[in-house]
PDB file of N, CA and C in Angstrom:
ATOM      1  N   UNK A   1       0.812  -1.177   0.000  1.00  0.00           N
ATOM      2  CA  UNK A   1       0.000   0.000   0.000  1.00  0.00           C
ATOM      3  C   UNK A   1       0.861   1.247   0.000  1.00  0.00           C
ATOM      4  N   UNK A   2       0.313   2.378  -0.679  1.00  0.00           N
ATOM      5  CA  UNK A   2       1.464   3.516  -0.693  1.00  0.00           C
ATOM      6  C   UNK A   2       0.711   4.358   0.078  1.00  0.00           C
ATOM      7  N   UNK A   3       1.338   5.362   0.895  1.00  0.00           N
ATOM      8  CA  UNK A   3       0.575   6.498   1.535  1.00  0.00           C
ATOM      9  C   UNK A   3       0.614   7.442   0.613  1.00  0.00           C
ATOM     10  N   UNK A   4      -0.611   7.967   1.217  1.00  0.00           N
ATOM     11  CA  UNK A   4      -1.514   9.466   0.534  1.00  0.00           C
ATOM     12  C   UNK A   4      -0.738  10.052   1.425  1.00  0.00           C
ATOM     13  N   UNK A   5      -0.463  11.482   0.173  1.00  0.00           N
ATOM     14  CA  UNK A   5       0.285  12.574   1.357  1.00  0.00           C
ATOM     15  C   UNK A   5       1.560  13.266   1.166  1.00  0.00           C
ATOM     16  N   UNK A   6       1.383  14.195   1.806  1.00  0.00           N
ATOM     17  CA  UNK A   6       2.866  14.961   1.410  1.00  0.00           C
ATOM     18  C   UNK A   6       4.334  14.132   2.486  1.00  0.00           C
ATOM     19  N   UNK A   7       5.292  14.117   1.814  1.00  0.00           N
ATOM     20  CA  UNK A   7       6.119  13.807   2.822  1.00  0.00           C
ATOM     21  C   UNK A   7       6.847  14.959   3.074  1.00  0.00           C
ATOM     22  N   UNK A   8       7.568  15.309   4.458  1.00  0.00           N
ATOM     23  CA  UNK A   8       7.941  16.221   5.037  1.00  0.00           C
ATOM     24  C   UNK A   8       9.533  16.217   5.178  1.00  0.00           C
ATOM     25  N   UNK A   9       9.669  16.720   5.151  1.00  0.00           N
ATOM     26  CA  UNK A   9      11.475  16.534   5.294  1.00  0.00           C
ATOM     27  C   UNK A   9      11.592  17.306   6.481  1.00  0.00           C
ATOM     28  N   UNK A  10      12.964  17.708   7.111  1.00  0.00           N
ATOM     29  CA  UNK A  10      13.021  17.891   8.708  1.00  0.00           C
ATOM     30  C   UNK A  10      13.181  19.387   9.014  1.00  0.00           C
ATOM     31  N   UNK A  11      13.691  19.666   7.906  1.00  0.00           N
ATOM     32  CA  UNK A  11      13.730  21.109   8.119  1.00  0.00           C
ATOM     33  C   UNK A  11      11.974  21.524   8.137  1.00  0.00           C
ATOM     34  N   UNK A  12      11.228  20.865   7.031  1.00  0.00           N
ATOM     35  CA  UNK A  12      10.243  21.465   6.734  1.00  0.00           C
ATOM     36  C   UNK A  12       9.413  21.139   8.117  1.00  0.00           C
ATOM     37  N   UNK A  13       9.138  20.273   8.780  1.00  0.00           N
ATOM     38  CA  UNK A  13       8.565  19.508   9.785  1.00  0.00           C
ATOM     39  C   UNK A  13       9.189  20.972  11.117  1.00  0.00           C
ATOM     40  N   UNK A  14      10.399  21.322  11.147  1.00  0.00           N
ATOM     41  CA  UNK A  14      10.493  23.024  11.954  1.00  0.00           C
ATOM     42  C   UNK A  14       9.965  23.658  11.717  1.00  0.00           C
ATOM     43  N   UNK A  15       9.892  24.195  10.402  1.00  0.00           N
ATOM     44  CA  UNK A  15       8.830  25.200   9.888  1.00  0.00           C
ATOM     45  C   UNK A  15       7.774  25.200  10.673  1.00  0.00           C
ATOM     46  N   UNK A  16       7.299  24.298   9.957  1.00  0.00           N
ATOM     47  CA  UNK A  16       5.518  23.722  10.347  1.00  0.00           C
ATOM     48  C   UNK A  16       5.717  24.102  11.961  1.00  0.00           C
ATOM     49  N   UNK A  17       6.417  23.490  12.715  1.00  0.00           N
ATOM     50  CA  UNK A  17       6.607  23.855  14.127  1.00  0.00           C
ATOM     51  C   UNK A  17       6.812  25.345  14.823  1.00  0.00           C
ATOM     52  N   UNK A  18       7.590  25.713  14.553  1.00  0.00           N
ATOM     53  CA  UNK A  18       8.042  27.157  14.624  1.00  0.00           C
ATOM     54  C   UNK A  18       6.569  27.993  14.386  1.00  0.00           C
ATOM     55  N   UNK A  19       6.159  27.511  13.133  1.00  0.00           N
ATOM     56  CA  UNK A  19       4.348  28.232  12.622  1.00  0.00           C
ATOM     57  C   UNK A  19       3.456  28.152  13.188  1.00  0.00           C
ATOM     58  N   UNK A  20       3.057  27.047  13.869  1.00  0.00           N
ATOM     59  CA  UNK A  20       2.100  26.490  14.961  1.00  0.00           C
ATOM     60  C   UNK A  20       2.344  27.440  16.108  1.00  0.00           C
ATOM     61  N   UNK A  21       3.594  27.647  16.704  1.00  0.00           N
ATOM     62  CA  UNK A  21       3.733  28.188  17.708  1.00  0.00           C
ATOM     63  C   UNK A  21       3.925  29.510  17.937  1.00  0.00           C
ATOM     64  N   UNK A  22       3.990  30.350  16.889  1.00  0.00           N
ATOM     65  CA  UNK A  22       3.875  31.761  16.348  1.00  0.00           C
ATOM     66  C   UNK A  22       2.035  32.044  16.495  1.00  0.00           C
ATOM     67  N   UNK A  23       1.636  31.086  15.393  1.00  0.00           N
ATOM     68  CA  UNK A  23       0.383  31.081  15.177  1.00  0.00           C
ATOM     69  C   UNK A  23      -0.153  31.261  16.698  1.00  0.00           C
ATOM     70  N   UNK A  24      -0.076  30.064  17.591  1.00  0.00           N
ATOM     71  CA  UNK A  24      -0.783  29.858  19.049  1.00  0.00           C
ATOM     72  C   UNK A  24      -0.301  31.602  19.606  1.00  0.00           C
ATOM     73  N   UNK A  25       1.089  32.035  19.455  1.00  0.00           N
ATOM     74  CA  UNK A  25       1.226  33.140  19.910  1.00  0.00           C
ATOM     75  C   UNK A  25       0.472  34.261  19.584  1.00  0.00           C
ATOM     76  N   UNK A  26       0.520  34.051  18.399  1.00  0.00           N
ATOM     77  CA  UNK A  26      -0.248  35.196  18.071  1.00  0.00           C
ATOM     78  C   UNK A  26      -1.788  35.260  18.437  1.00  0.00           C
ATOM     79  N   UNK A  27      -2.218  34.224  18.458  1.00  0.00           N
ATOM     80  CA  UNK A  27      -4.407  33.922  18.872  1.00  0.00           C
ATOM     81  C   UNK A  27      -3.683  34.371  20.593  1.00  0.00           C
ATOM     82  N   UNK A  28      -3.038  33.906  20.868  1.00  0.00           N
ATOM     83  CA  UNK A  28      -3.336  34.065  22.224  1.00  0.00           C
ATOM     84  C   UNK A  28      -2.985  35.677  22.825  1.00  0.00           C
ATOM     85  N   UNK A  29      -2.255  36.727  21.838  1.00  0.00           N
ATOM     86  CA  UNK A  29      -2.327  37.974  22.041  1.00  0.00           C
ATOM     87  C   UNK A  29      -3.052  38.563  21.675  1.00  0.00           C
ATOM     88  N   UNK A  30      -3.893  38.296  21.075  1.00  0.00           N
ATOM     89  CA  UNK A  30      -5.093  38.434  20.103  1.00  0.00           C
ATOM     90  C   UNK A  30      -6.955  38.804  21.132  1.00  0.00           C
ATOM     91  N   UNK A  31      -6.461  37.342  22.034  1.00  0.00           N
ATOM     92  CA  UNK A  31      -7.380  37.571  22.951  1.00  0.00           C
ATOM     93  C   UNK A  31      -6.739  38.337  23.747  1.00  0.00           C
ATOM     94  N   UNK A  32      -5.552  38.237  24.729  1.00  0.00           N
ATOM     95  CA  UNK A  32      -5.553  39.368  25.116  1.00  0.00           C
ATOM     96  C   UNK A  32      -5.793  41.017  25.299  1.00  0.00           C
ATOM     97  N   UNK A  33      -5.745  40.980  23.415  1.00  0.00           N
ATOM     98  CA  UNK A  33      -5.644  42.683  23.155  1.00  0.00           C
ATOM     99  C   UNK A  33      -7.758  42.993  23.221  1.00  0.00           C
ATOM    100  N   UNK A  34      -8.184  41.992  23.156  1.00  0.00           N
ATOM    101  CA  UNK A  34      -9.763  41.839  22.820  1.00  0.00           C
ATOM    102  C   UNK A  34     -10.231  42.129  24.690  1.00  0.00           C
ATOM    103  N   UNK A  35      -9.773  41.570  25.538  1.00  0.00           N
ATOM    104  CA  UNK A  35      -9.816  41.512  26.383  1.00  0.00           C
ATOM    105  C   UNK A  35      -9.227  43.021  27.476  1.00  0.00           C
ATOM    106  N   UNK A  36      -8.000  43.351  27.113  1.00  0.00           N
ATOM    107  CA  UNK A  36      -7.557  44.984  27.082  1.00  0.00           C
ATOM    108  C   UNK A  36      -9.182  45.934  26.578  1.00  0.00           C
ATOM    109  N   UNK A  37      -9.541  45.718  25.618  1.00  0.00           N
ATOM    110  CA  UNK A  37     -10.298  46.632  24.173  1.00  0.00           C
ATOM    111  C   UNK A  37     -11.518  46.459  25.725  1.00  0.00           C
ATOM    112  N   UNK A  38     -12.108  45.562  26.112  1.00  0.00           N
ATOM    113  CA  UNK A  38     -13.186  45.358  26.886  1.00  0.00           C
ATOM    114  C   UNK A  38     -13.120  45.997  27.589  1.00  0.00           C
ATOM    115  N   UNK A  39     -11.980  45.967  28.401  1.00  0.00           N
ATOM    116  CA  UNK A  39     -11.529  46.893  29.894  1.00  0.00           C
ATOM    117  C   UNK A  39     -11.521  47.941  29.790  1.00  0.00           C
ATOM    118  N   UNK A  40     -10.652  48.273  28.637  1.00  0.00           N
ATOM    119  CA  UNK A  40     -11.012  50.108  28.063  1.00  0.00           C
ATOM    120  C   UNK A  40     -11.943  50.721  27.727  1.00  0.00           C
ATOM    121  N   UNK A  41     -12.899  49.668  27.123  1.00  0.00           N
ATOM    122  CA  UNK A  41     -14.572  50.440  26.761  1.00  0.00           C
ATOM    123  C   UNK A  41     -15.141  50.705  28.389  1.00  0.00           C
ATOM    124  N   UNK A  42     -14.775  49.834  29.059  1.00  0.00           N
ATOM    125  CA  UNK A  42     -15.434  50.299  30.364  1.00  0.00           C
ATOM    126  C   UNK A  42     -14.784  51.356  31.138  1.00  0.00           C
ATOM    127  N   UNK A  43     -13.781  51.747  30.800  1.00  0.00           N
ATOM    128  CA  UNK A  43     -13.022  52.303  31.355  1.00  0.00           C
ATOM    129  C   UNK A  43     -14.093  53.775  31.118  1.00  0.00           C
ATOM    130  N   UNK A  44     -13.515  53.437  29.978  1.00  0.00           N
ATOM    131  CA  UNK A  44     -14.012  54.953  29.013  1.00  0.00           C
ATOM    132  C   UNK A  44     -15.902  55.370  29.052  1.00  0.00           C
ATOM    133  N   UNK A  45     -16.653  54.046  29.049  1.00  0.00           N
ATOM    134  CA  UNK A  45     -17.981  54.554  29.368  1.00  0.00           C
ATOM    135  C   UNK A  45     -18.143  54.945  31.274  1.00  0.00           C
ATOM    136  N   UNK A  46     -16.964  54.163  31.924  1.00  0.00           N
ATOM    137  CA  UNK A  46     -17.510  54.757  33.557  1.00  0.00           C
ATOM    138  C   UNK A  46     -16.704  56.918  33.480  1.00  0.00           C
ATOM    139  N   UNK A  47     -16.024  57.229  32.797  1.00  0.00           N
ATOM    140  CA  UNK A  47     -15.512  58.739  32.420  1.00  0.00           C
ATOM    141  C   UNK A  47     -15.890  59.163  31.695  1.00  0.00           C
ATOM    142  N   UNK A  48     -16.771  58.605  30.962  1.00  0.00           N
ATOM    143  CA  UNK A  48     -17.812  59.166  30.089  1.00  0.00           C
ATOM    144  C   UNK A  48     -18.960  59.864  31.112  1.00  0.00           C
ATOM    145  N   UNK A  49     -19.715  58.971  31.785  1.00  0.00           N
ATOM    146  CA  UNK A  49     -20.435  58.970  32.882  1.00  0.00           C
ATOM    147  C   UNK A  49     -20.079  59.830  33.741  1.00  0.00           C
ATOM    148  N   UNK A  50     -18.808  59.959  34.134  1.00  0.00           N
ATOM    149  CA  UNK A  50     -18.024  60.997  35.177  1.00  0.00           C
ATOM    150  C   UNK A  50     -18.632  62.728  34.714  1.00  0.00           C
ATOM    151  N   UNK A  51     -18.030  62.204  33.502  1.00  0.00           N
ATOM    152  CA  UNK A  51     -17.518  63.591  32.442  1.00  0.00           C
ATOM    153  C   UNK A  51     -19.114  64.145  32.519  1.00  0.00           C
ATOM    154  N   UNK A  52     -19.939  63.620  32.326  1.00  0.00           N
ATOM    155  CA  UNK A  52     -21.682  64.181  32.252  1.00  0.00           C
ATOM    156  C   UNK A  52     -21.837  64.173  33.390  1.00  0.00           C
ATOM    157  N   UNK A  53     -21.522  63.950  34.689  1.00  0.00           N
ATOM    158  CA  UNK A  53     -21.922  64.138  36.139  1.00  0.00           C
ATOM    159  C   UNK A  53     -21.212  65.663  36.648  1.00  0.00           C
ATOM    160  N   UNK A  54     -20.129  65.439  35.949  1.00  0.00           N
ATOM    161  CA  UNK A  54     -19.230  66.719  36.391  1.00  0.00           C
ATOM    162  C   UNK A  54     -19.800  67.873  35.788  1.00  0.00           C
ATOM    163  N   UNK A  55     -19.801  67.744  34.231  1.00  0.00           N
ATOM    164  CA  UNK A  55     -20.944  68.835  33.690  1.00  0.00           C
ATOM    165  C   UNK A  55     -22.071  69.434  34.261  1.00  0.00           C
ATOM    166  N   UNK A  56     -23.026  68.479  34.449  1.00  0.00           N
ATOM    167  CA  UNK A  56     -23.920  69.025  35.581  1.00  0.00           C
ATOM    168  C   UNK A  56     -23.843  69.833  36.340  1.00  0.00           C
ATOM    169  N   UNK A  57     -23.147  68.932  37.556  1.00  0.00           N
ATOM    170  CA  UNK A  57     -22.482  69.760  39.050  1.00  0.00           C
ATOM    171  C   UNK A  57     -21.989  71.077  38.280  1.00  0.00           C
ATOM    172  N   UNK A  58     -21.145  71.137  37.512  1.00  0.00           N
ATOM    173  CA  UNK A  58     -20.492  72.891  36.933  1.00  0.00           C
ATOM    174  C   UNK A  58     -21.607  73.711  36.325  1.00  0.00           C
ATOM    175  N   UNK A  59     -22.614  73.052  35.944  1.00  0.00           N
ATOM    176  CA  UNK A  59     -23.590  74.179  35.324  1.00  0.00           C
ATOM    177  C   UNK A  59     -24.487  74.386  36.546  1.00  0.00           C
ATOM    178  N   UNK A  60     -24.857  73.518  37.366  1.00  0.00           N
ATOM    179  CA  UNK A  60     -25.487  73.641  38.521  1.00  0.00           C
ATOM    180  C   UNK A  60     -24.996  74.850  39.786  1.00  0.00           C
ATOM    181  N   UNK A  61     -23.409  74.799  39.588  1.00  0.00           N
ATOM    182  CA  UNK A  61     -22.607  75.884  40.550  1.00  0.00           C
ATOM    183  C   UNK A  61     -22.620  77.217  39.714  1.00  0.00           C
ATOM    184  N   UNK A  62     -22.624  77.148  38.163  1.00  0.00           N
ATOM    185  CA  UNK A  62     -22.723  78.153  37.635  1.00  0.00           C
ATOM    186  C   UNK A  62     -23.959  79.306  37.788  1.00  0.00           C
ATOM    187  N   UNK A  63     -25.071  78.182  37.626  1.00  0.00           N
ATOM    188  CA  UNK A  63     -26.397  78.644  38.490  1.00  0.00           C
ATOM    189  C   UNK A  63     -26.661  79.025  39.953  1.00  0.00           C
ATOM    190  N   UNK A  64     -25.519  78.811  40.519  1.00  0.00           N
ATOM    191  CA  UNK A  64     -25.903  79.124  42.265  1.00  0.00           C
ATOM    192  C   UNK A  64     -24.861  79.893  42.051  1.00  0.00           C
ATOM    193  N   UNK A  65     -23.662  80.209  41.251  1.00  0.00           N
ATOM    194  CA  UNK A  65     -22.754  81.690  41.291  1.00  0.00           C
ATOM    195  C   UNK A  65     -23.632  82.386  41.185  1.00  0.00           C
ATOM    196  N   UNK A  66     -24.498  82.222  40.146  1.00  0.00           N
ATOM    197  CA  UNK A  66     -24.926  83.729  39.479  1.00  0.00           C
ATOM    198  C   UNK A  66     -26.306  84.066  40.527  1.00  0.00           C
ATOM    199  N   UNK A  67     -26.830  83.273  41.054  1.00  0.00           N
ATOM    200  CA  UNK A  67     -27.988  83.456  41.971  1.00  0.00           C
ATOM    201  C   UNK A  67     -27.091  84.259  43.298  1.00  0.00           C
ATOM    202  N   UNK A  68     -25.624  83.968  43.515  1.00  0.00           N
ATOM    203  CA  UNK A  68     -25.129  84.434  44.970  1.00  0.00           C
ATOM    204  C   UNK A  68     -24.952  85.728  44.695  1.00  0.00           C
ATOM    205  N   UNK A  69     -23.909  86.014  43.030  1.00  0.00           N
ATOM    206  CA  UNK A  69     -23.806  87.429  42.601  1.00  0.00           C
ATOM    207  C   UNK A  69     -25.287  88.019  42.436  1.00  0.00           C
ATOM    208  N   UNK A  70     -26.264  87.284  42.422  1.00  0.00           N
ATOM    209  CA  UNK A  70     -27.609  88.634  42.239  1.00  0.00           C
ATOM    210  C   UNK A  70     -28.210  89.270  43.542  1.00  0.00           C
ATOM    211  N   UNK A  71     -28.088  87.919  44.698  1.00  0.00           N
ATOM    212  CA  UNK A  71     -28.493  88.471  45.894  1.00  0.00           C
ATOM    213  C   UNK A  71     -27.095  89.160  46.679  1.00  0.00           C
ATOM    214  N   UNK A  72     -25.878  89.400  46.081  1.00  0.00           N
ATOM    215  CA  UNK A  72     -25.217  90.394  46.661  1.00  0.00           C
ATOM    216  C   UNK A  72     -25.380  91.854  46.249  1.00  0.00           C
ATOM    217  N   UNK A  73     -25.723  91.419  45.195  1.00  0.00           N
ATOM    218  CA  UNK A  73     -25.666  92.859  44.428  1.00  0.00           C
ATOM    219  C   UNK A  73     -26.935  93.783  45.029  1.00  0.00           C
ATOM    220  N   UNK A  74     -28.457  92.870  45.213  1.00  0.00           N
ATOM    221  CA  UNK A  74     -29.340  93.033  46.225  1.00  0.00           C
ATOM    222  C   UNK A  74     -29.050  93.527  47.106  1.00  0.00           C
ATOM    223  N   UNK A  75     -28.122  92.697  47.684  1.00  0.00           N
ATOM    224  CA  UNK A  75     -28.063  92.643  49.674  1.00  0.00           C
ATOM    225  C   UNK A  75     -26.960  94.096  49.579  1.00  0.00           C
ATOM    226  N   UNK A  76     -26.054  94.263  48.611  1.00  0.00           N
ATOM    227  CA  UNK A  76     -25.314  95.325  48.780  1.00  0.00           C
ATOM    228  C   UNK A  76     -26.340  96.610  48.521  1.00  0.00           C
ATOM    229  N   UNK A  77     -27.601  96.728  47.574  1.00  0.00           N
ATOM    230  CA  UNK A  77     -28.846  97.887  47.184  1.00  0.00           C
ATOM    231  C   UNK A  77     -29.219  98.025  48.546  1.00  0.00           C
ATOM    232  N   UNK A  78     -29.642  96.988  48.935  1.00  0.00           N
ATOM    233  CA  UNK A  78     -30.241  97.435  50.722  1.00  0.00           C
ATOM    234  C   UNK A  78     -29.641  97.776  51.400  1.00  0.00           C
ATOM    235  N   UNK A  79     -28.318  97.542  51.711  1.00  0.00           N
ATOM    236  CA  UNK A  79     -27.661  97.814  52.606  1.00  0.00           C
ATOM    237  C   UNK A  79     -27.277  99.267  52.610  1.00  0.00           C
ATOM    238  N   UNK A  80     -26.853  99.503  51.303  1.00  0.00           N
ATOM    239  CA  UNK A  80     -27.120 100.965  50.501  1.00  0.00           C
ATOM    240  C   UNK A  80     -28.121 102.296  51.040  1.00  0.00           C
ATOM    241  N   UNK A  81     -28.868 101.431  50.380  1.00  0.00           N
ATOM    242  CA  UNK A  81     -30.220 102.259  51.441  1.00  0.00           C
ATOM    243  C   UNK A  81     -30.353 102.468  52.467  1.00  0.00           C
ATOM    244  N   UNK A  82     -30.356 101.198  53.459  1.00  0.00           N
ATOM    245  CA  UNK A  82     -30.002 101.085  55.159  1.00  0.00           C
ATOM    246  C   UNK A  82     -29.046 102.933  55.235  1.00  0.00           C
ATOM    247  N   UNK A  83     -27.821 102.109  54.678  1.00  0.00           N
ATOM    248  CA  UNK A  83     -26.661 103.419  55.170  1.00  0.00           C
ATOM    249  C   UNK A  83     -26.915 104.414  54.789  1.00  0.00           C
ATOM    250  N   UNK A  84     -27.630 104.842  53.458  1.00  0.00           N
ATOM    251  CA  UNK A  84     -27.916 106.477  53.116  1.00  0.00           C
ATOM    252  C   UNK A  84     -29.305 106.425  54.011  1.00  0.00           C
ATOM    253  N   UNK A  85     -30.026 105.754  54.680  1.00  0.00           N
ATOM    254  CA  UNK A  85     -31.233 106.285  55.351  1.00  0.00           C
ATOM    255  C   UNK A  85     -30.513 106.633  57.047  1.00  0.00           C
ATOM    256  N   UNK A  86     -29.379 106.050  57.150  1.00  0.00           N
ATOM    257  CA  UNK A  86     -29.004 106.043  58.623  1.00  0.00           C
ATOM    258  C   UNK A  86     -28.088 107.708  58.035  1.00  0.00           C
ATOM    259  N   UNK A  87     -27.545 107.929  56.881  1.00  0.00           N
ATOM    260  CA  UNK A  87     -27.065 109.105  57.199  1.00  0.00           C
ATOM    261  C   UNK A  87     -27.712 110.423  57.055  1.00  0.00           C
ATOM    262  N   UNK A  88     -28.903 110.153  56.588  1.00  0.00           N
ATOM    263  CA  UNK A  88     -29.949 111.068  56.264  1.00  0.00           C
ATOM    264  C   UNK A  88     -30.876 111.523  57.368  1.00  0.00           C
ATOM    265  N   UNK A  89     -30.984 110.427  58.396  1.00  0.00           N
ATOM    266  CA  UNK A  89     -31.398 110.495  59.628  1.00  0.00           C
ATOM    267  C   UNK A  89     -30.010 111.363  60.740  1.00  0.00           C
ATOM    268  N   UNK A  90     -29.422 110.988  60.567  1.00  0.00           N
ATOM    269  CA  UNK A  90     -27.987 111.732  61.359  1.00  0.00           C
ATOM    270  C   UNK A  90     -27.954 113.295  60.968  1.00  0.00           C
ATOM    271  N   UNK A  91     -27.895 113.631  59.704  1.00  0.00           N
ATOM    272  CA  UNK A  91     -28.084 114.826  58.665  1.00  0.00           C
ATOM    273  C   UNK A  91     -29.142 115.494  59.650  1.00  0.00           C
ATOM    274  N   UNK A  92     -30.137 115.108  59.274  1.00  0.00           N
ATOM    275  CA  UNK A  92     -31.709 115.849  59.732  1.00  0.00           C
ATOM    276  C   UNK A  92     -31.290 115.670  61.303  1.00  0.00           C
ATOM    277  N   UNK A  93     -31.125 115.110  62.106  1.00  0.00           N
ATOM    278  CA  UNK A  93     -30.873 114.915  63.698  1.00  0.00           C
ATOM    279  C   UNK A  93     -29.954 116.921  64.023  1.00  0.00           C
ATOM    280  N   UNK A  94     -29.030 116.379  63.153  1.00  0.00           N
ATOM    281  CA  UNK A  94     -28.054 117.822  63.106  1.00  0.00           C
ATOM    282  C   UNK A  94     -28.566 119.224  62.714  1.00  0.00           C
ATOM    283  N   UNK A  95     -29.558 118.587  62.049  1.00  0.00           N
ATOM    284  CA  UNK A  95     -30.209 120.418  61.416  1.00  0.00           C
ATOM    285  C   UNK A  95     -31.012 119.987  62.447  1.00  0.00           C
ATOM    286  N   UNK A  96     -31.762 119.210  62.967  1.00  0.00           N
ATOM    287  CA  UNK A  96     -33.004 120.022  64.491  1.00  0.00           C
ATOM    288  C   UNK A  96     -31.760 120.366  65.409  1.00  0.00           C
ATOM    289  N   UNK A  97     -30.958 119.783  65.680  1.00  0.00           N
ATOM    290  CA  UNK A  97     -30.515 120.069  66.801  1.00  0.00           C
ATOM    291  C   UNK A  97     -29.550 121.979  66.434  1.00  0.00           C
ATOM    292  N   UNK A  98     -29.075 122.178  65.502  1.00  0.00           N
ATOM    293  CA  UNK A  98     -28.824 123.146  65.258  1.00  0.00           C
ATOM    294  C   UNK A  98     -30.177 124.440  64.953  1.00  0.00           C
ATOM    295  N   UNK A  99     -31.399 124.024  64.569  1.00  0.00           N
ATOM    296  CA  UNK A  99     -32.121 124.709  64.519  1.00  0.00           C
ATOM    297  C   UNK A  99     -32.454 124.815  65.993  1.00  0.00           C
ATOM    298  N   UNK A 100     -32.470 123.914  67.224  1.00  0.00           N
ATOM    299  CA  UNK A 100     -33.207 124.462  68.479  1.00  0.00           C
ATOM    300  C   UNK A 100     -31.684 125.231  69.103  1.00  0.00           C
ATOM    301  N   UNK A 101     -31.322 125.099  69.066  1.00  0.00           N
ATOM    302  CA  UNK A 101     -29.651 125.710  69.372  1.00  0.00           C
ATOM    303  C   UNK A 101     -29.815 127.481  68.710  1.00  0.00           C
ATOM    304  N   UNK A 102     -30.513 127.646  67.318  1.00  0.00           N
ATOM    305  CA  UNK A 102     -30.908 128.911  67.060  1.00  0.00           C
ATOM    306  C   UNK A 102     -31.903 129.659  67.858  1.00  0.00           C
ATOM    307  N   UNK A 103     -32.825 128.294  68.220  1.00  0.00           N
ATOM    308  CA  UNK A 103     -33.850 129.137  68.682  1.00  0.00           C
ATOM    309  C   UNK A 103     -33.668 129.347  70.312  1.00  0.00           C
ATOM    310  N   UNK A 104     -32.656 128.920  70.838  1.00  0.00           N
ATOM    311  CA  UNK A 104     -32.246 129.148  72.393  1.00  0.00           C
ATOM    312  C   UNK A 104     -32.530 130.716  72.148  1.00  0.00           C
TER     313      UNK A 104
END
C-alpha cells in the first residue's frame, strides 16, 4: 500500500513547528488585546459617565454663582439704602438740633 500525502522533510517539519507556535502566539495575544479593548470600553464609558456628572455639578454651581452674585448685588442695594437712610437720619438729627440751638 502507498501512503496518501505529502512527505515532510526535517527542516520542513520546523517550519511547520516554529508556525504552529507563532500562530498559538499570536491567537493568544489576540485575545488578550480583545480583552484589554473590553476593559477600556469600560473604562471609558464609567468617564464618560463621570464627564456628564461633572458637567452638571459645573452648570449647577454656575447657576448658584450667578444666583449668589444677584443676591449680593441686592443685599449690597439694601444695605445701601439702610446706610444712606441712617445718614440722612444723622443729617436731619443735626439740622433740628442746630435749629433748636438757634432758637435758644
Amino acid at each position: 500500500m502507498r501512503k496518501l500525502g505529502v512527505v515532510m522533510t526535517e527542516d520542513q517539519k520546523k517550519q511547520l513547528n516554529i508556525f504552529e507556535i507563532r500562530l498559538h502566539r499570536l491567537l493568544y495575544l489576540c485575545d488578550e488585546l480583545k480583552k484589554r479593548n473590553v476593559d477600556l470600553s469600560k473604562d471609558l464609558d464609567m468617564e464618560t459617565k463621570r464627564n456628564e456628572t461633572l458637567t452638571v455639578e459645573l452648570e449647577n454651581l454656575k447657576k448658584d454663582y450667578t444666583n449668589l452674585k444677584t443676591a449680593t448685588v441686592i443685599s449690597l442695594r439694601t444695605q445701601d439704602v439702610k446706610d444712606s437712610k441712617k445718614r440722612l437720619s444723622n443729617i436731619v438729627r443735626e439740622i433740628d438740633k442746630c435749629i433748636a440751638l438757634m432758637n435758644e
